[in-house]
Protein backbone atom coordinates (compact mmCIF):
# COMPACT_ATOMS: atom_id res chain seq x y z
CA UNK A 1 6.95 -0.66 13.10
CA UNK A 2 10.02 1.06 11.23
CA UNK A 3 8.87 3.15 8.32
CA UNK A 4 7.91 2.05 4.98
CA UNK A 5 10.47 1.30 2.39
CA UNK A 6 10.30 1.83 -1.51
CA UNK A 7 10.98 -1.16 -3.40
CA UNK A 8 14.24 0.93 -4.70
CA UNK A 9 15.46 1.23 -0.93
CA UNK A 10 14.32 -2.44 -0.53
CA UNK A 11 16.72 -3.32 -2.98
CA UNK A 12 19.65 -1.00 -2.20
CA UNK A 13 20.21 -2.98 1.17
CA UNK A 14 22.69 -5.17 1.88
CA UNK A 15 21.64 -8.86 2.62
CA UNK A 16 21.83 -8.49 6.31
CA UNK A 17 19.37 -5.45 5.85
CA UNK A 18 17.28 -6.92 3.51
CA UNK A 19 16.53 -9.66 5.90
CA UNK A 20 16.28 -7.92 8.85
CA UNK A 21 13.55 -5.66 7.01
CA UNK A 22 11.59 -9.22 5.45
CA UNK A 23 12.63 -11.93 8.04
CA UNK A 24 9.72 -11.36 9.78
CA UNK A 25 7.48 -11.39 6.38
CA UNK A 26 6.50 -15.09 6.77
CA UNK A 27 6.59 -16.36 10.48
CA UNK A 28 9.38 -17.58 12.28
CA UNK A 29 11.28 -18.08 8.73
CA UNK A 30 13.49 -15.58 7.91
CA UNK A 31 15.10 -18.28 5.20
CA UNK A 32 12.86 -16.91 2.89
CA UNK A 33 13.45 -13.48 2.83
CA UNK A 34 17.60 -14.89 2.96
CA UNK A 35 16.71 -16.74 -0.54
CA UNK A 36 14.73 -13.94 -2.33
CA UNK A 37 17.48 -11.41 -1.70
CA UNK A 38 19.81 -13.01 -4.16
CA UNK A 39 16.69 -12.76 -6.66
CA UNK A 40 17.59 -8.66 -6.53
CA UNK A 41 16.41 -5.67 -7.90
CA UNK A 42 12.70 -6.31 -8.03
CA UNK A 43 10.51 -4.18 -10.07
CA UNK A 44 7.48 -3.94 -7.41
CA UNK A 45 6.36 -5.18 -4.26
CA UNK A 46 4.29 -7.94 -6.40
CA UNK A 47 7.42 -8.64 -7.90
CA UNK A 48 8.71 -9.38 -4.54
CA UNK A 49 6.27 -11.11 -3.27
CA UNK A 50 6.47 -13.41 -5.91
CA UNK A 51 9.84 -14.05 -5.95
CA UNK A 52 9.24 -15.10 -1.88
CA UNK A 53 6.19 -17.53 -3.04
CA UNK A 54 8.72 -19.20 -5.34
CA UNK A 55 11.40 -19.83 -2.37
CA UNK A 56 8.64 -21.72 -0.64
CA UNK A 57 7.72 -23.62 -4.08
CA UNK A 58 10.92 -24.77 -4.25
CA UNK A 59 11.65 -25.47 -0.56
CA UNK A 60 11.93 -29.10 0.45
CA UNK A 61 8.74 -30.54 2.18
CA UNK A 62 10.64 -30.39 5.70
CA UNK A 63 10.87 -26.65 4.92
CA UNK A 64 7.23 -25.78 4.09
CA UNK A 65 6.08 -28.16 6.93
CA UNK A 66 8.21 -25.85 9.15
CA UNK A 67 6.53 -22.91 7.42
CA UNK A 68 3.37 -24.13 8.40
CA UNK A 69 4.47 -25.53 11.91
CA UNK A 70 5.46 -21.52 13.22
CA UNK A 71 2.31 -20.26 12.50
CA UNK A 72 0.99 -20.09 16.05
CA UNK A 73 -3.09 -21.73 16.38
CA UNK A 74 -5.94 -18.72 15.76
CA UNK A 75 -7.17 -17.69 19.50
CA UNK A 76 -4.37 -20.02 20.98
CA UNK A 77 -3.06 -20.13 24.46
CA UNK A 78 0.58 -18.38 22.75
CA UNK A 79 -1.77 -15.75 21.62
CA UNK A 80 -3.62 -15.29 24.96
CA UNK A 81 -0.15 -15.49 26.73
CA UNK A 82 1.94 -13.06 24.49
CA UNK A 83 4.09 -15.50 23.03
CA UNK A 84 3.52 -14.27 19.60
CA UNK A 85 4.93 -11.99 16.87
CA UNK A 86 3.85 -9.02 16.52
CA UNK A 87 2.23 -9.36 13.65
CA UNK A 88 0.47 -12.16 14.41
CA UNK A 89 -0.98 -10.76 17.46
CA UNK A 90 -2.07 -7.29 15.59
CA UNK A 91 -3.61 -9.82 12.98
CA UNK A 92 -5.22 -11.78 15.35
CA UNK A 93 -6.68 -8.66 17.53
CA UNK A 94 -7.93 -7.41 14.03
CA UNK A 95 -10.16 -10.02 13.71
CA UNK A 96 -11.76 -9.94 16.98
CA UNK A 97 -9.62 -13.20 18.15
CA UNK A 98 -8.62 -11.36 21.74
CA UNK A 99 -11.96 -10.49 22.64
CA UNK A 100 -13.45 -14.15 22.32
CA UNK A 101 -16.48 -15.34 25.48
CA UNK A 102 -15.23 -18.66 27.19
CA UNK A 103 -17.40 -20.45 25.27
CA UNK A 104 -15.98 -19.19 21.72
CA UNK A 105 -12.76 -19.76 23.17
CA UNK A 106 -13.29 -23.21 23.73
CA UNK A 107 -14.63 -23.92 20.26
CA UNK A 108 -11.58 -22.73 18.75
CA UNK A 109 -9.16 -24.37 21.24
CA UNK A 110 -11.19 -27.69 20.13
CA UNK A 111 -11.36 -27.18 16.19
CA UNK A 112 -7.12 -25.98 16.67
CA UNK A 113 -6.90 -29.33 18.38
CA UNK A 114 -8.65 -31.57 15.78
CA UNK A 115 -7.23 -29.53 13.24
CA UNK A 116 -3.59 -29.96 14.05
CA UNK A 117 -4.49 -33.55 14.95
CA UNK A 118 -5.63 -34.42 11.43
CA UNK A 119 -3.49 -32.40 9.55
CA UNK A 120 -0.17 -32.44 11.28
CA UNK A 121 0.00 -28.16 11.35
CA UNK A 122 -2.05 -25.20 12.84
CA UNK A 123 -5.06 -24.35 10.91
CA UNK A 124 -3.50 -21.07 9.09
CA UNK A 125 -6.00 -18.24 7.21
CA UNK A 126 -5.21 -14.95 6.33
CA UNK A 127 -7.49 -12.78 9.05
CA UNK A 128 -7.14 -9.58 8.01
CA UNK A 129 -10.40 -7.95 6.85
CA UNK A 130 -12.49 -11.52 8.86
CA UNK A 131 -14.44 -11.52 11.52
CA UNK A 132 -14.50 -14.78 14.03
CA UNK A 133 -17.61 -16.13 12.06
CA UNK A 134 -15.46 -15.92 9.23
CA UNK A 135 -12.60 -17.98 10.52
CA UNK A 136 -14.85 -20.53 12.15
CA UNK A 137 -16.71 -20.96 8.63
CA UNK A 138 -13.14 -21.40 7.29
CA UNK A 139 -12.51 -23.68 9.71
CA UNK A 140 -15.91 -25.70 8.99
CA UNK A 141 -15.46 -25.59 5.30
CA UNK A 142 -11.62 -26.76 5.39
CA UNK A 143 -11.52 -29.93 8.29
CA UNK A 144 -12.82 -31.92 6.38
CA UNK A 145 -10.57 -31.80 3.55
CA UNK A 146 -8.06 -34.09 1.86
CA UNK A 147 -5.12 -33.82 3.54
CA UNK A 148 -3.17 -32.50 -0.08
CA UNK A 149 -5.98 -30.46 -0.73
CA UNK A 150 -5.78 -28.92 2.62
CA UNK A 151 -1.87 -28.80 3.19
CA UNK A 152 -1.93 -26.38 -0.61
CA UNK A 153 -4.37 -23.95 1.28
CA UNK A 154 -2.42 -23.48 3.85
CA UNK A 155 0.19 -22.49 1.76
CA UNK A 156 -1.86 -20.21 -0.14
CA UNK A 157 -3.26 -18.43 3.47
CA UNK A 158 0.68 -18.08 4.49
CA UNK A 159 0.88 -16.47 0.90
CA UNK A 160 -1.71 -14.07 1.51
CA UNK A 161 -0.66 -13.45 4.90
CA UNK A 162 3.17 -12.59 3.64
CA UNK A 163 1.29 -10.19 0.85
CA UNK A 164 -0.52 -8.20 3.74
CA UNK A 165 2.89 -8.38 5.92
CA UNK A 166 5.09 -6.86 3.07
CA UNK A 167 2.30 -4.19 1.73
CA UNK A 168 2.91 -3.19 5.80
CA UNK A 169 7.02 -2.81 5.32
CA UNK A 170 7.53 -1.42 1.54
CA UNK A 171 5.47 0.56 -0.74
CA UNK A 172 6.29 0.77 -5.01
């Protein structure tokens, strides 16, 4: 990971830099760092950070469904085989998600399945600072939502997932 970044640096790139530095920020959808830029100077990272959560409130439904839709499934079979970002692998080794028995594995491989089934999208939660019992509780307190209900979440956990990703990349 390149070094840390003041917000003043942050916003002293050009576009091109500024997205190269935030693409990755929210997965597979650079777009979002591409919109924010033109929201320039920010004040703070939180100012930042906010200005990102309002490109994806004002995204078309397509767009956040694609949001949701790169997020690759917790303990997945693109996890196990490399086929992740960075990030998301670091995230998901954080949380105890590469060292699962065959057994746990299977559980979530089945709740990822009915999950995406009923919902259309992976099931996506912030994992940093959870351990597996915390995700599968997530996971037991969230399938049985309304699908609304449950597609705002989502949302939120990408929110909180781009918060820990750009506390990572630039500092006030």
């Amino acid at each position: 990971m390149a070094d840390k970044l003041t917000i003043r640096e942050l916003n002293a790139l050009d576009a091109c830099g500024f997205e190269h530095r935030l693409g990755s920020v929210f997965e597979h959808a650079p777009w979002i760092a591409r919109r924010a830029a033109v929201r320039r100077p920010f004040a703070s990272r939180d100012e930042l950070h906010r200005a990102m959560l309002d490109v994806i409130a004002s995204a078309s439904d397509e767009e956040r469904l694609g949001l949701l839709c790169g997020h690759p499934d917790l303990a997945g079979k693109a996890v196990i085989a490399g086929e992740v970002t960075a990030d998301s692998r670091r995230e998901q080794q954080g949380a105890g998600l590469d060292r699962l028995t065959a057994a746990e594995y299977e559980t979530f491989h089945a709740l990822n399945r009915c999950y995406r089934q009923k919902f259309g999208f992976p099931f996506i939660l912030a994992v940093k600072g959870k351990t597996k019992q915390d995700i599968l509780a997530a996971f037991a307190a969230r399938i049985d939502r309304d699908a609304a209900v449950e597609r705002r979440e989502a949302i939120d956990q990408v929110g909180r997932i781009g918060a820990f990703r750009i506390a990572d990349i630039v500092t006030d």
